[in-house]
Protein backbone atom coordinates (compact mmCIF):
# COMPACT_ATOMS: atom_id res chain seq x y z
CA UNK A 1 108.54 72.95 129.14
CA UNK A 2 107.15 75.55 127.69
CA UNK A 3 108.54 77.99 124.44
CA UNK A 4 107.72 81.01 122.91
CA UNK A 5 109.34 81.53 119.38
CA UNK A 6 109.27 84.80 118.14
CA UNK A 7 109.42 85.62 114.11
CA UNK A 8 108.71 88.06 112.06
CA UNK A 9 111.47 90.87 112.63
CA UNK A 10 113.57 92.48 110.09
CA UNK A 11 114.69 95.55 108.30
CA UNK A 12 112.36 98.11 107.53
CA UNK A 13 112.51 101.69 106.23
CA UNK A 14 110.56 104.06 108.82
CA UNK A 15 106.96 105.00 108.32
CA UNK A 16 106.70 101.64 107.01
CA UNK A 17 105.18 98.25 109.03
CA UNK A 18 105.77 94.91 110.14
CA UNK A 19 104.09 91.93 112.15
CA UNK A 20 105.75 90.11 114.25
CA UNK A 21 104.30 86.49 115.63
CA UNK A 22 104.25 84.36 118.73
CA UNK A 23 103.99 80.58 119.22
CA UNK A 24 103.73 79.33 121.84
CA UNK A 25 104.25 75.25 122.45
CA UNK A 26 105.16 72.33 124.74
CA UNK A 27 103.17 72.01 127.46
CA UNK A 28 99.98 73.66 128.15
CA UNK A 29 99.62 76.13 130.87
CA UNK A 30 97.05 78.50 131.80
CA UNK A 31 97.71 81.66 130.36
CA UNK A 32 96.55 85.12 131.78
CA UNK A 33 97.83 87.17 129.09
CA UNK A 34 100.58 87.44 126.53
CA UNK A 35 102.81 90.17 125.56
CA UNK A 36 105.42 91.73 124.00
CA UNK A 37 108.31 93.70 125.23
CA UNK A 38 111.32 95.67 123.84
CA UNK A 39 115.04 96.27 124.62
CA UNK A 40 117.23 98.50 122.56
CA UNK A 41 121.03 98.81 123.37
CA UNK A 42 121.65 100.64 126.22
CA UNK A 43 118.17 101.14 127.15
CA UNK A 44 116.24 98.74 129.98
CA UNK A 45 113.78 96.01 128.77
CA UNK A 46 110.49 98.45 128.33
CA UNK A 47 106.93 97.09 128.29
CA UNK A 48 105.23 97.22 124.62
CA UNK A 49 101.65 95.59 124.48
CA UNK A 50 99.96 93.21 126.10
CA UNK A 51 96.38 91.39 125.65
CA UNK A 52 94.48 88.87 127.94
CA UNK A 53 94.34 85.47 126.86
CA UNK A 54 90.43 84.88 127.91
CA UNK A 55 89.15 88.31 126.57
CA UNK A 56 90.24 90.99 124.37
CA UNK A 57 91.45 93.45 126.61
CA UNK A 58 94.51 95.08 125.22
CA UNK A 59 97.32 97.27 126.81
CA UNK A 60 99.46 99.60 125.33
CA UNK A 61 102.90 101.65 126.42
CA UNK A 62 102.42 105.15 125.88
CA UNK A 63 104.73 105.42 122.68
CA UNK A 64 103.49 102.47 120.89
CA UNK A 65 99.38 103.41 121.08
CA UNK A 66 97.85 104.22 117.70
CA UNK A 67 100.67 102.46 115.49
CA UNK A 68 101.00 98.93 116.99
CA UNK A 69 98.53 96.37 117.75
CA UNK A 70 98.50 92.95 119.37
CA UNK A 71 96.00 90.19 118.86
CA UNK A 72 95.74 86.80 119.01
CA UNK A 73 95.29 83.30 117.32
CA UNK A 74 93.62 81.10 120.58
CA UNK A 75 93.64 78.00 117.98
CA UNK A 76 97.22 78.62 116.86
CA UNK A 77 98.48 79.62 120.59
CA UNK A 78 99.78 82.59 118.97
CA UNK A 79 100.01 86.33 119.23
CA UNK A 80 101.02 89.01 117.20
CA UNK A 81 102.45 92.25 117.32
CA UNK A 82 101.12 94.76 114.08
CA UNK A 83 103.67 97.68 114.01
CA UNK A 84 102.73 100.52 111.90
CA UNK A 85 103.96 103.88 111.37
CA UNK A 86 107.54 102.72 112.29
CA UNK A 87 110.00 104.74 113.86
CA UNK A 88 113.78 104.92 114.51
CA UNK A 89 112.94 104.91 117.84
CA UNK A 90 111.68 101.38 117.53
CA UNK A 91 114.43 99.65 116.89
CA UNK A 92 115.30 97.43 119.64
CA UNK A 93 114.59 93.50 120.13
CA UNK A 94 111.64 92.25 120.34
CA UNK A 95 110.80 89.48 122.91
CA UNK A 96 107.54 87.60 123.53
CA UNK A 97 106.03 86.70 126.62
CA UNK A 98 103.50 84.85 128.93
CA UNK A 99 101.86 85.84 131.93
CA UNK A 100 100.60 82.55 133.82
CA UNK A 101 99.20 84.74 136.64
CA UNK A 102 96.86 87.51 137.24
CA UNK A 103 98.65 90.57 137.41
CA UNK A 104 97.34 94.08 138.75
CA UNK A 105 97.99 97.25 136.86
CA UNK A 106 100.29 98.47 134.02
CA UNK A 107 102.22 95.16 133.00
CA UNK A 108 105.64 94.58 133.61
CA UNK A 109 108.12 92.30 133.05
CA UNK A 110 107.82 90.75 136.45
CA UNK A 111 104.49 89.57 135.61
CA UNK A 112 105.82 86.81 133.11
CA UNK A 113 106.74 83.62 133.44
CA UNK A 114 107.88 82.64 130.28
CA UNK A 115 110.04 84.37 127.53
CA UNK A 116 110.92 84.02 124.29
CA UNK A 117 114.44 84.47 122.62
CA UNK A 118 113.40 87.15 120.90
CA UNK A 119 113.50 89.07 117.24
CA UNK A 120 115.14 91.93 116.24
CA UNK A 121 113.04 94.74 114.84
CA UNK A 122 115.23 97.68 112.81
CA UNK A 123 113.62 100.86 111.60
CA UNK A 124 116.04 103.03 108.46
CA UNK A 125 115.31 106.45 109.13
């Protein structure tokens, strides 16, 4: 099997930051790219960030570019999520995942395979 575990959520006040982390374990699989995603209540699961598991491409939704980053750990099997500038807005929970396959385009959550539980991330305005 394969798992994700997230960590790293938590309160925070807003304009403040917070990194949330990845692992991935069990058995190996080949992995396209990893990402993260977001659901707040009431709200659909949106698409956050994204990065290719061979080669530092990145991508970014709209509302999260120039405050969060993701990057990765290959020896750790890890990837993180550095949020910055938080918002209100950005509360929601946080949930990991693994794309196994090549995907075309914007990511979505139908490119995954694998998920994680997921951490909740809560911004104090």
């Amino acid at each position: 099997q394969v798992q994700l575990v997230e960590s790293g959520g938590g309160l925070v006040q807003a304009g403040g930051s917070l990194r949330l982390s990845c692992a991935a374990s069990g058995r190996t699989f080949s992995k396209y790219a990893m990402g993260w995603f977001r659901q707040a209540p009431g709200k659909e699961r949106e698409f956050v960030a994204a990065i290719r598991w061979k080669f530092d491409i990145t991508y970014y939704a709209d509302a999260v570019t120039g405050r969060f980053t993701i990057y990765k750990d290959l020896a750790k099997n890890t990837v993180y999520l550095q949020m910055n500038s938080l918002k209100p807005e950005d509360t929601a929970q946080y949930y990991c995942a693994a794309a196994s396959r090549s995907y075309s385009g914007s990511p979505t959550s139908r490119d995954f395979d694998y998920w994680g539980q997921g951490t909740q991330v809560t911004v104090a305005s």
